[in-house]
Protein backbone atom coordinates (compact mmCIF):
# COMPACT_ATOMS: atom_id res chain seq x y z
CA UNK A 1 -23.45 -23.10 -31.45
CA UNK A 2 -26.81 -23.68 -30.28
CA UNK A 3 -27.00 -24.98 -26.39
CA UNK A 4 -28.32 -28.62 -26.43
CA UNK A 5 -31.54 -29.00 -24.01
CA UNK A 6 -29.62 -31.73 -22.24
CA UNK A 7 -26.92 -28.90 -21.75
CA UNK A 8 -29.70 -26.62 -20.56
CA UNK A 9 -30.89 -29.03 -18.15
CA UNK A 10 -27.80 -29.77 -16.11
CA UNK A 11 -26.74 -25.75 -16.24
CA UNK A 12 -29.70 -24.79 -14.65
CA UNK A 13 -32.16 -28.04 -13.98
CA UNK A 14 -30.19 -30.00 -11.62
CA UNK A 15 -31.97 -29.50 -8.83
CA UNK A 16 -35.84 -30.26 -10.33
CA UNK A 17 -34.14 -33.38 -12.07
CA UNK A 18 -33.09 -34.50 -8.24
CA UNK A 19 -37.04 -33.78 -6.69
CA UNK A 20 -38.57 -35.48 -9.76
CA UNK A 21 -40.05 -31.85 -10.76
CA UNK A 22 -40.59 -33.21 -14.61
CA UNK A 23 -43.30 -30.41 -15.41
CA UNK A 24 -41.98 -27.90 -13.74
CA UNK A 25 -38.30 -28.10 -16.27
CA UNK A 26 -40.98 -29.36 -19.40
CA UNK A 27 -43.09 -25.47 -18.32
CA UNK A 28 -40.32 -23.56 -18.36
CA UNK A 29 -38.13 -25.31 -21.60
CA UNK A 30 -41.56 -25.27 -23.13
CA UNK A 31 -40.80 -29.22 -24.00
CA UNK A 32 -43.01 -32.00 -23.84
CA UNK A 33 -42.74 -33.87 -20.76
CA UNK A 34 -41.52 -37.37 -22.97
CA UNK A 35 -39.07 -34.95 -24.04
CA UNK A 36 -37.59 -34.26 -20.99
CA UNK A 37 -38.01 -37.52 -19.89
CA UNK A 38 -35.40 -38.20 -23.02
CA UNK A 39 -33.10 -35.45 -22.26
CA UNK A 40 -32.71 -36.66 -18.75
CA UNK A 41 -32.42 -40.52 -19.50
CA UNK A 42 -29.54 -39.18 -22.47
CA UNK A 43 -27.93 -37.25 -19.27
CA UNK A 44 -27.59 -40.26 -16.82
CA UNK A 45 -26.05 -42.51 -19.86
CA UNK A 46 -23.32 -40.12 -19.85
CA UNK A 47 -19.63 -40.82 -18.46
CA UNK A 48 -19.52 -38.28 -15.58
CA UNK A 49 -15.09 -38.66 -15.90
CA UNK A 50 -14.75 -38.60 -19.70
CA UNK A 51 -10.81 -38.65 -19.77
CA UNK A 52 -10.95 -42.18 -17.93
CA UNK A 53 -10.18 -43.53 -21.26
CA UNK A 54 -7.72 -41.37 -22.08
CA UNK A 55 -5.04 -43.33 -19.64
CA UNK A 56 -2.01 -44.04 -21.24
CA UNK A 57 0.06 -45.72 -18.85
CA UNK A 58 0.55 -49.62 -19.67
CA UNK A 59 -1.19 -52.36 -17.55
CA UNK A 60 0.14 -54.02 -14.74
CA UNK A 61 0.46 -57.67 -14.45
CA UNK A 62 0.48 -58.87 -10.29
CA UNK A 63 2.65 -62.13 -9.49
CA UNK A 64 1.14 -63.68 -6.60
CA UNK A 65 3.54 -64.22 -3.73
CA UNK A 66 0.99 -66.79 -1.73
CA UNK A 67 -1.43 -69.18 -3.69
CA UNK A 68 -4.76 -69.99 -1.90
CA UNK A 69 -6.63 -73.16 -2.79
CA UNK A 70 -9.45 -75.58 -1.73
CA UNK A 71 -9.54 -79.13 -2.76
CA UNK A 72 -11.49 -81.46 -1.82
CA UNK A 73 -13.46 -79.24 0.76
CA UNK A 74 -9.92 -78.32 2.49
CA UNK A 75 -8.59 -74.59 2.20
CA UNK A 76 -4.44 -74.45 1.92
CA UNK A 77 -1.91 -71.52 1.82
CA UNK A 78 1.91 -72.16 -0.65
CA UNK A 79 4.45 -69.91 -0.79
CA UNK A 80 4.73 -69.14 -5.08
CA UNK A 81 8.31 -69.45 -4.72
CA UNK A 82 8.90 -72.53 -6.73
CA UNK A 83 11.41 -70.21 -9.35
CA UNK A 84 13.74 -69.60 -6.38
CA UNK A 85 16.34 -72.13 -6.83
CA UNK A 86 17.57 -74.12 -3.72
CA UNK A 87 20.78 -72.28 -1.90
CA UNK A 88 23.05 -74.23 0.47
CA UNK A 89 26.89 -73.42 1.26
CA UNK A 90 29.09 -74.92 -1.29
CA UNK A 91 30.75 -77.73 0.10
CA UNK A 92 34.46 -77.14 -1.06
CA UNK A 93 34.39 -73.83 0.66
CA UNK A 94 34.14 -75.56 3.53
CA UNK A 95 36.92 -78.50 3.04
CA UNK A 96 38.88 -75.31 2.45
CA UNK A 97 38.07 -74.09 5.70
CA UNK A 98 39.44 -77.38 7.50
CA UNK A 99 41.94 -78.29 5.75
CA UNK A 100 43.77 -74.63 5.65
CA UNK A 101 47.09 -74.07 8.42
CA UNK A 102 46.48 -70.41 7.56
CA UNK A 103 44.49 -69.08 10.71
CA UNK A 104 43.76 -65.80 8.95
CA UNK A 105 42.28 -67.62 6.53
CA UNK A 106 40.31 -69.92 8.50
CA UNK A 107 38.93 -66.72 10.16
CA UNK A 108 37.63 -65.66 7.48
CA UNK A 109 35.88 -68.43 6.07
CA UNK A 110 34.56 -68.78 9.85
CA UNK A 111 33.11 -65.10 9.61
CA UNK A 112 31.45 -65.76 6.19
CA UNK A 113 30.61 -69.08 7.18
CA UNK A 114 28.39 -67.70 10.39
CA UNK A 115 27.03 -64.79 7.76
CA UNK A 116 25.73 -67.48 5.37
CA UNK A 117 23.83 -69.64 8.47
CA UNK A 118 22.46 -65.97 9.89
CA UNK A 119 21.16 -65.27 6.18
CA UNK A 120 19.76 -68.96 6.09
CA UNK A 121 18.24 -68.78 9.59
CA UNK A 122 16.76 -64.81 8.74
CA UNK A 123 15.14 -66.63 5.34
CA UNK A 124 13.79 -69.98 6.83
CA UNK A 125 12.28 -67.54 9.73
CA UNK A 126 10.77 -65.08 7.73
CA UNK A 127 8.94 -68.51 5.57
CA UNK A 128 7.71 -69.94 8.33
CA UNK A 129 6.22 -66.68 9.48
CA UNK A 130 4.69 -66.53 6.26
CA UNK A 131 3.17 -69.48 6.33
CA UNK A 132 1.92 -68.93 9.67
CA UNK A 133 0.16 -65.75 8.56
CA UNK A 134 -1.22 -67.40 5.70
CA UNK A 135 -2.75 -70.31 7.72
CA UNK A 136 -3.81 -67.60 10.46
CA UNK A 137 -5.95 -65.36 7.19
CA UNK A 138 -7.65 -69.19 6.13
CA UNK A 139 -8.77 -69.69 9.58
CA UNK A 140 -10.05 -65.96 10.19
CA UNK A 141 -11.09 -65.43 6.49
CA UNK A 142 -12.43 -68.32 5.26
CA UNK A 143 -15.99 -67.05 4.64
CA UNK A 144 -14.24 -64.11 2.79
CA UNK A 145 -12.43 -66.70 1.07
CA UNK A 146 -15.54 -68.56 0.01
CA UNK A 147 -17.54 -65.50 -0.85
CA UNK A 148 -20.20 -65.68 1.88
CA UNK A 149 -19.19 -62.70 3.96
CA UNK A 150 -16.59 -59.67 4.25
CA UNK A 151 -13.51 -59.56 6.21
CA UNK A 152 -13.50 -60.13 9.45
CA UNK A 153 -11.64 -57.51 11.67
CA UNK A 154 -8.32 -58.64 12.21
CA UNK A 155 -4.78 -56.40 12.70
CA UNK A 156 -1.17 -57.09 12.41
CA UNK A 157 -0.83 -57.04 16.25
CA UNK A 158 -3.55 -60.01 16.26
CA UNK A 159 -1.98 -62.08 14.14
CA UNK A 160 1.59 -60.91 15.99
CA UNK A 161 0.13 -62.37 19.12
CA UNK A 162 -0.88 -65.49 17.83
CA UNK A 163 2.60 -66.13 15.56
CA UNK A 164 4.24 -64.95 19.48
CA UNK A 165 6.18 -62.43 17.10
CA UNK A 166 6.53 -58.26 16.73
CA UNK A 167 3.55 -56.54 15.09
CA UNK A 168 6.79 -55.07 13.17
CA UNK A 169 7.93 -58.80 11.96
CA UNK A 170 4.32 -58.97 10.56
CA UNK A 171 4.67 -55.81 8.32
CA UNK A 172 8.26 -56.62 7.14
CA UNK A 173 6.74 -59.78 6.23
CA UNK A 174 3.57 -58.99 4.03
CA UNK A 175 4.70 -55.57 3.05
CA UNK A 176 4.26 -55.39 -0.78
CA UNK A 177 2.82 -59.22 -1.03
CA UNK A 178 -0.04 -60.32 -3.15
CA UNK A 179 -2.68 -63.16 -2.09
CA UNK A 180 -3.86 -64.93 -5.09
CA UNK A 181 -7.45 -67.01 -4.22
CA UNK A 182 -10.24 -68.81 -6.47
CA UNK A 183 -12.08 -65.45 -6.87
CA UNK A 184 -8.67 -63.50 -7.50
CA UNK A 185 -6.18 -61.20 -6.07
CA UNK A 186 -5.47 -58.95 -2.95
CA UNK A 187 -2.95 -57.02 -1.56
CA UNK A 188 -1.68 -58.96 1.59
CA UNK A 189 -2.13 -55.87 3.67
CA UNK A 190 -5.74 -55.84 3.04
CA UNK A 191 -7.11 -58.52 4.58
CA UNK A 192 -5.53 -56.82 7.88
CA UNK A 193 -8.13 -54.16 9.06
CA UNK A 194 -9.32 -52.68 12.33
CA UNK A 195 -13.46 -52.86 12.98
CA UNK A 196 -15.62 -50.10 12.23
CA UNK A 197 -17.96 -48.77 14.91
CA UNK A 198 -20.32 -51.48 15.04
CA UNK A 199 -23.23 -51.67 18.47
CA UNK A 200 -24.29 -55.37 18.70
CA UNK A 201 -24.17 -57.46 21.31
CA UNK A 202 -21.71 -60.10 21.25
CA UNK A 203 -20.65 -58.68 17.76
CA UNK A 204 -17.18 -58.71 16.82
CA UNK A 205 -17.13 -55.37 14.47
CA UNK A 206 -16.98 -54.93 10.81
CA UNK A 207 -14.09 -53.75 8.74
CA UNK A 208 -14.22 -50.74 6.24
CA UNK A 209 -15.06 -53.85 3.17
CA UNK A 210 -17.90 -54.98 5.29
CA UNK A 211 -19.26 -51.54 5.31
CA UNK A 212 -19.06 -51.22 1.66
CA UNK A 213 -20.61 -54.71 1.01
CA UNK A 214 -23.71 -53.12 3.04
CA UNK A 215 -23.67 -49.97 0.99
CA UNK A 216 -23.04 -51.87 -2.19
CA UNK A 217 -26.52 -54.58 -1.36
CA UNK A 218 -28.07 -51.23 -0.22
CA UNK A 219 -28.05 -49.45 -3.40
CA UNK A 220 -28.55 -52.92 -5.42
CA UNK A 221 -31.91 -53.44 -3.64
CA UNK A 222 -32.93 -49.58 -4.05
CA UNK A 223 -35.63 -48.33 -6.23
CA UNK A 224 -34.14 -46.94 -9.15
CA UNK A 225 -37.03 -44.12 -9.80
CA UNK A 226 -36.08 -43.18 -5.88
CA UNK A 227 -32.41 -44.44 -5.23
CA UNK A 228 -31.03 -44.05 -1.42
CA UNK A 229 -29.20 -40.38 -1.65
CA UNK A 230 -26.20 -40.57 0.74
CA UNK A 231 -27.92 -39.49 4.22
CA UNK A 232 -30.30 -42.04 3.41
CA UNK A 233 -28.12 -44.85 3.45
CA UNK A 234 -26.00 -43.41 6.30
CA UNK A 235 -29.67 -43.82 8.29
CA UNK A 236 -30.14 -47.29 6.82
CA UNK A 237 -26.77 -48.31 7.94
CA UNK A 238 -27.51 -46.86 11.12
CA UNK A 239 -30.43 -49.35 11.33
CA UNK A 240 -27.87 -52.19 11.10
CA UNK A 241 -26.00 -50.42 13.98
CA UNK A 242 -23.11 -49.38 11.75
CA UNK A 243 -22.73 -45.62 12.80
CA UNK A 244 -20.83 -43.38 10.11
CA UNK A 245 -21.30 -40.44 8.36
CA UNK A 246 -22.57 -39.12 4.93
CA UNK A 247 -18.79 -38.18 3.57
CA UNK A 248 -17.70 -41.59 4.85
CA UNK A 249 -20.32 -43.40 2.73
CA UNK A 250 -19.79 -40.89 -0.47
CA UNK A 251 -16.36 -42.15 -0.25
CA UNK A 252 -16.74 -45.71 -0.13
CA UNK A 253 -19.46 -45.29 -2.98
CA UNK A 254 -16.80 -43.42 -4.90
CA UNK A 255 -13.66 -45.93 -4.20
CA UNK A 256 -16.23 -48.99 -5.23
CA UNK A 257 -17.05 -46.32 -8.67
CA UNK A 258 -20.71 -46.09 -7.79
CA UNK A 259 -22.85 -43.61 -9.04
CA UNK A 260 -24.55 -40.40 -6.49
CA UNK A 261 -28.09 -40.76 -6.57
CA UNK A 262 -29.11 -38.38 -9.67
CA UNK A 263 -26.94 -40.87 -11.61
CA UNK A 264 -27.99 -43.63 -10.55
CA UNK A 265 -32.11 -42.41 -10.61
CA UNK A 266 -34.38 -44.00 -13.82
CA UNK A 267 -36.41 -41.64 -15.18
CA UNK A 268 -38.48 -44.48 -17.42
């Protein structure tokens, strides 16, 4: 079978495509230059992972386990645990327990008894922790929350030493969790990040989403007959005083599923 030009042109054109070296590819393909023009605008419409489709497995549904709402200009945090029925210790158990001679008996009932209240206690702790991690991410996130910025920087210990609790307590208590919010949902361990390198005075760092909102403006904002390869935003970000380096930025444009340059490039 007969090699395709567009075949032709990615075996052995790659390169010219990248400097814009139409004439050069046209010369030695002996094709008009609207020609390759074609062959390269057919290449860049093409799915660079063609077994994404192919995915078999079924799709997962998330249940939130904290609802985050505004109303009437006010942001609040609710537990989504309205399907857990209400538990208490059953009162005849009890009665049992003080009207019973048999002191074996009564021991028992006394151990289970102090079980039950521990359990209680352990539960009505963790909730409140909860809820004061949830008010804690709609004070430190709420222009995430409202679309108008990225995360702020802010880490389990942080939020430890404002709850007075163990940075531990904090990641027994969101591990696994999902934040559901007007614009959708997150995994509770997200919004907790350390800052990125970040030189600005009186700045309070960036977090590894911040950096990718930059790339992702960045690339929207490029010229698309001369997108921003990866060094060159890694030089533009510099500008902003956010100091990482080229594989860094390929792989937050690659976890966000943009495009490398010769992808993204227009050749109209």
């Amino acid at each position: 079978m007969e090699e395709s030009y567009e075949w032709k042109i990615v075996e052995g054109y790659l390169e010219q495509v990248a400097e814009g070296k139409i004439s050069v590819i046209s010369r030695e393909l002996k094709l008009p230059t609207a020609k390759v023009r074609k062959c390269i605008e057919n290449i860049g419409g093409l799915n660079p992972r063609p077994l994404t489709g192919f995915n078999t497995e079924k799709t997962s549904y998330v249940v939130p386990d904290i609802v985050l709402k505004k109303e009437e200009g006010v942001w609040t945090g609710e537990l989504n645990d309205s399907w857990v029925q209400d538990y208490r210790i059953n009162d005849y158990y009890l009665q049992m327990m003080k009207e019973s001679s048999e002191e074996e008996l009564v021991n028992y009932f006394r151990t289970k008894l102090e079980r039950v209240r521990f359990i209680m206690n352990s539960i009505e702790q963790r909730r409140q922790t909860m809820m004061g991690i949830v008010n804690l991410i709609i004070e430190r996130q709420i222009d995430f929350l409202e679309g108008k910025g990225p995360l702020k920087p802010m880490t389990m210990s942080d939020a430890a030493r404002e709850l007075g609790v163990h940075p531990s307590t904090v990641s027994r208590a969101i591990r696994g969790k999902y934040v559901q919010y007007p614009s959708g949902s997150i995994f509770m361990k997200a919004l907790f990040t350390a800052s990125a390198s970040k030189e600005s005075s009186g700045d309070e760092g960036i977090t590894t989403m911040g950096i990718k909102q930059f790339i992702k403006e960045l690339i929207e904002g490029e010229n698309k007959q001369k997108p921003f390869s990866d060094q060159e935003l890694v030089k533009k970000l510099d500008e902003q005083g956010i100091h990482i380096s080229r594989r860094a930025v390929a792989k937050y444009r690659e976890e966000m599923q943009i495009k490398g340059s010769f992808e993204r490039k227009s050749f109209g």
